[in-house]
Protein backbone atom coordinates (compact mmCIF):
# COMPACT_ATOMS: atom_id res chain seq x y z
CA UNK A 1 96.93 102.01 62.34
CA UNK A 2 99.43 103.78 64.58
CA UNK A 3 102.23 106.02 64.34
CA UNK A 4 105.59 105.47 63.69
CA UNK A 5 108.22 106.13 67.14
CA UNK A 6 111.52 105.76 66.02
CA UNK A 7 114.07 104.67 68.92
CA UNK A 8 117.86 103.40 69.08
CA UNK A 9 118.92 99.82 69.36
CA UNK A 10 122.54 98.40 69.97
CA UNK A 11 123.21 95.07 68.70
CA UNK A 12 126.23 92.54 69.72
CA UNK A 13 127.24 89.38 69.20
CA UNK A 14 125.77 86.92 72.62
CA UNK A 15 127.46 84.12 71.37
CA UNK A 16 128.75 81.80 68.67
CA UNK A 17 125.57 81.77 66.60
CA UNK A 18 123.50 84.80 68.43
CA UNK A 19 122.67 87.91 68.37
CA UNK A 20 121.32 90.50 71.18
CA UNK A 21 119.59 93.37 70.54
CA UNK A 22 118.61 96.21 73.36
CA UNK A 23 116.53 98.96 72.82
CA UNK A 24 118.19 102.29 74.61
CA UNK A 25 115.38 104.28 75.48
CA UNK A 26 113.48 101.06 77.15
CA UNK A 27 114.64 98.18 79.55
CA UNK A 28 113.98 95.38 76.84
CA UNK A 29 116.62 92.59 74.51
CA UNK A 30 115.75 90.09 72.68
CA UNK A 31 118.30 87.37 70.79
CA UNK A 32 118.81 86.02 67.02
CA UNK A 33 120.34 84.26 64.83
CA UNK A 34 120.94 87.12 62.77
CA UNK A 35 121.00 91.05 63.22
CA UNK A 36 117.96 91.63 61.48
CA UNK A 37 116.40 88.58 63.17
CA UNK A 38 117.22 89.95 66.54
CA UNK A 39 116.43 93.60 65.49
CA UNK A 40 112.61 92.07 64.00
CA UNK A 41 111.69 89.83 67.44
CA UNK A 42 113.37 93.26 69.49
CA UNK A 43 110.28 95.51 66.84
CA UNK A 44 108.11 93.05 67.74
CA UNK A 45 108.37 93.17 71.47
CA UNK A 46 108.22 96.68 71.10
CA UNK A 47 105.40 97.10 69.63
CA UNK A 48 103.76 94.49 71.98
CA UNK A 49 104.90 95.92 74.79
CA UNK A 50 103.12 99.57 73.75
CA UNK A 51 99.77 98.17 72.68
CA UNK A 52 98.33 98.76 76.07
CA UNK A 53 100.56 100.68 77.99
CA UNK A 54 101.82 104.90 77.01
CA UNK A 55 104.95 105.85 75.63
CA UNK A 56 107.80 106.93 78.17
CA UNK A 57 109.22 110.10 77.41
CA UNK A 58 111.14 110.82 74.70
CA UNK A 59 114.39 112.77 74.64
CA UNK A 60 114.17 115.49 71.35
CA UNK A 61 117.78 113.85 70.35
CA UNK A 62 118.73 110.65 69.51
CA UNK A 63 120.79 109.15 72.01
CA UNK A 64 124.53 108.75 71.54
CA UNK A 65 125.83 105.10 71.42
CA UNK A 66 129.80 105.50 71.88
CA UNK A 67 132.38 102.67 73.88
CA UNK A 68 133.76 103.26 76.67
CA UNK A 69 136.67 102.00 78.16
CA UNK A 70 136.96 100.90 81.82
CA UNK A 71 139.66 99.82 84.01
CA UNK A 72 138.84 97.00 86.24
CA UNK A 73 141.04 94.81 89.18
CA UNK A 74 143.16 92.07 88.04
């Protein structure tokens, strides 16, 4: 039995039917057809990924999610 980490995900729409899920605090996504489904493979892979290897660092704070806007060339 391990801990529990908790760490932030963003979720968007990747298409008409799919969902992508990335976690913030490590370089991994994974897709669904549903939020939850793409939140559960995105635990999954998580906890995968961890079974062998350390945890990075941490911050004390949650991360902030918030949009930005961008202005790009025509």
């Amino acid at each position: 039995m391990g801990r529990t980490v908790k760490m932030t995900a963003t979720v968007s729409k990747a298409g008409d039917h799919l969902y992508c899920a990335r976690c913030v605090q490590v370089e991994m996504a994974c897709e669904g057809r549903t939020v939850d489904e793409a939140l559960g493979r995105l635990r999954r892979a998580l906890e995968r990924h961890f079974q062998d290897r350390p945890l990075p660092p941490l911050p004390p704070e949650e991360p902030m999610v918030v949009p930005i806007e961008i202005r790009v060339p025509v």
